[in-house]
Protein backbone atom coordinates (compact mmCIF):
# COMPACT_ATOMS: atom_id res chain seq x y z
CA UNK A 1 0.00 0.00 0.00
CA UNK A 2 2.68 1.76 1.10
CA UNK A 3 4.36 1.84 -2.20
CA UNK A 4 1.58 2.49 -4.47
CA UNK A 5 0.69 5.63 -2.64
CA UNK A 6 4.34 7.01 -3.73
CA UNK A 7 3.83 6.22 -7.11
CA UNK A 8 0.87 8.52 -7.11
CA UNK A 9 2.74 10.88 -5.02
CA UNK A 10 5.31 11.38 -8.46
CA UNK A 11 3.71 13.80 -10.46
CA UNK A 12 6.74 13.11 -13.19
CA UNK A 13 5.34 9.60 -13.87
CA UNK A 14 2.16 11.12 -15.36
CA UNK A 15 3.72 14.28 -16.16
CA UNK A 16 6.76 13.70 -18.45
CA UNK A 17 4.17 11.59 -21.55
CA UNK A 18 4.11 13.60 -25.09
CA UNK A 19 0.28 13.80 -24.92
CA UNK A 20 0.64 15.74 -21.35
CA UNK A 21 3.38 18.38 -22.93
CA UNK A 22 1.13 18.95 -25.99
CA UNK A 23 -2.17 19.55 -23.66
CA UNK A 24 -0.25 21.84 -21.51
CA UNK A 25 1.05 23.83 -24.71
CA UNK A 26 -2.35 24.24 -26.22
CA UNK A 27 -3.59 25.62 -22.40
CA UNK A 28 -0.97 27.68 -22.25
CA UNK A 29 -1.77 29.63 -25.30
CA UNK A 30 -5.43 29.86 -24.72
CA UNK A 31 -6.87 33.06 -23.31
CA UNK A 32 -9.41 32.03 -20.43
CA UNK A 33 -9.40 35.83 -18.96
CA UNK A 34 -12.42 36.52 -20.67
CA UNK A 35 -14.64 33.71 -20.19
CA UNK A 36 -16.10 33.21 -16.48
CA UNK A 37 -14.89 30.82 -14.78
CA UNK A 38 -18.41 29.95 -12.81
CA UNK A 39 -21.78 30.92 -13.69
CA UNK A 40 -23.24 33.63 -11.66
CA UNK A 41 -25.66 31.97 -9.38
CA UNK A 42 -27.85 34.17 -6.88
CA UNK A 43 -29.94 30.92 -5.73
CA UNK A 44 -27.54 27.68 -4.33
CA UNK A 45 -24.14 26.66 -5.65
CA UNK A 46 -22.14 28.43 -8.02
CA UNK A 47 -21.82 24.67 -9.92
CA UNK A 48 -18.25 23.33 -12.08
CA UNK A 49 -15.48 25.42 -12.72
CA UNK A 50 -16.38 25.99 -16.73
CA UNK A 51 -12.62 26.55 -17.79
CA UNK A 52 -12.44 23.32 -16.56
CA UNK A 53 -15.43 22.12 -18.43
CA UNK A 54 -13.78 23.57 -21.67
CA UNK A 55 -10.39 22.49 -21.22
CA UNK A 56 -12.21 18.98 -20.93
CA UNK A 57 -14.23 19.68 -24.10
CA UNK A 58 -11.11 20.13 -26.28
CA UNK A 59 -9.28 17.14 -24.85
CA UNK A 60 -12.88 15.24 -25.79
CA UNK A 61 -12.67 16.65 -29.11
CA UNK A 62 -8.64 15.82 -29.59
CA UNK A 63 -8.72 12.48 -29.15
């Protein structure tokens, strides 16, 4: 147990793949400042972090 829970503490072991460097390029050239990042809510919670939801969208669409 004590093992697999440092694997998942290396963040280079899912980190250092070609698909990972090629997401983070593409997010790092996107322009999120204008978009919201939560919808305004006056009634309950303010719901999923939509740059999220997009970022999510594109890798959907990607692959």
């Amino acid at each position: 147990m004590f093992e697999r829970q440092l694997i998942f503490n290396n963040i280079d072991l899912f980190t250092s793949n070609s698909k990972t460097k090629f997401y983070e390029k593409i997010f790092d050239i996107i322009d999120l400042s204008s978009f919201p990042k939560y919808h305004s809510s006056k009634v309950g919670p303010t719901g999923y972090c939509l740059h999220a939801l997009l970022r999510s969208f594109i890798v959907m669409k990607t692959e």
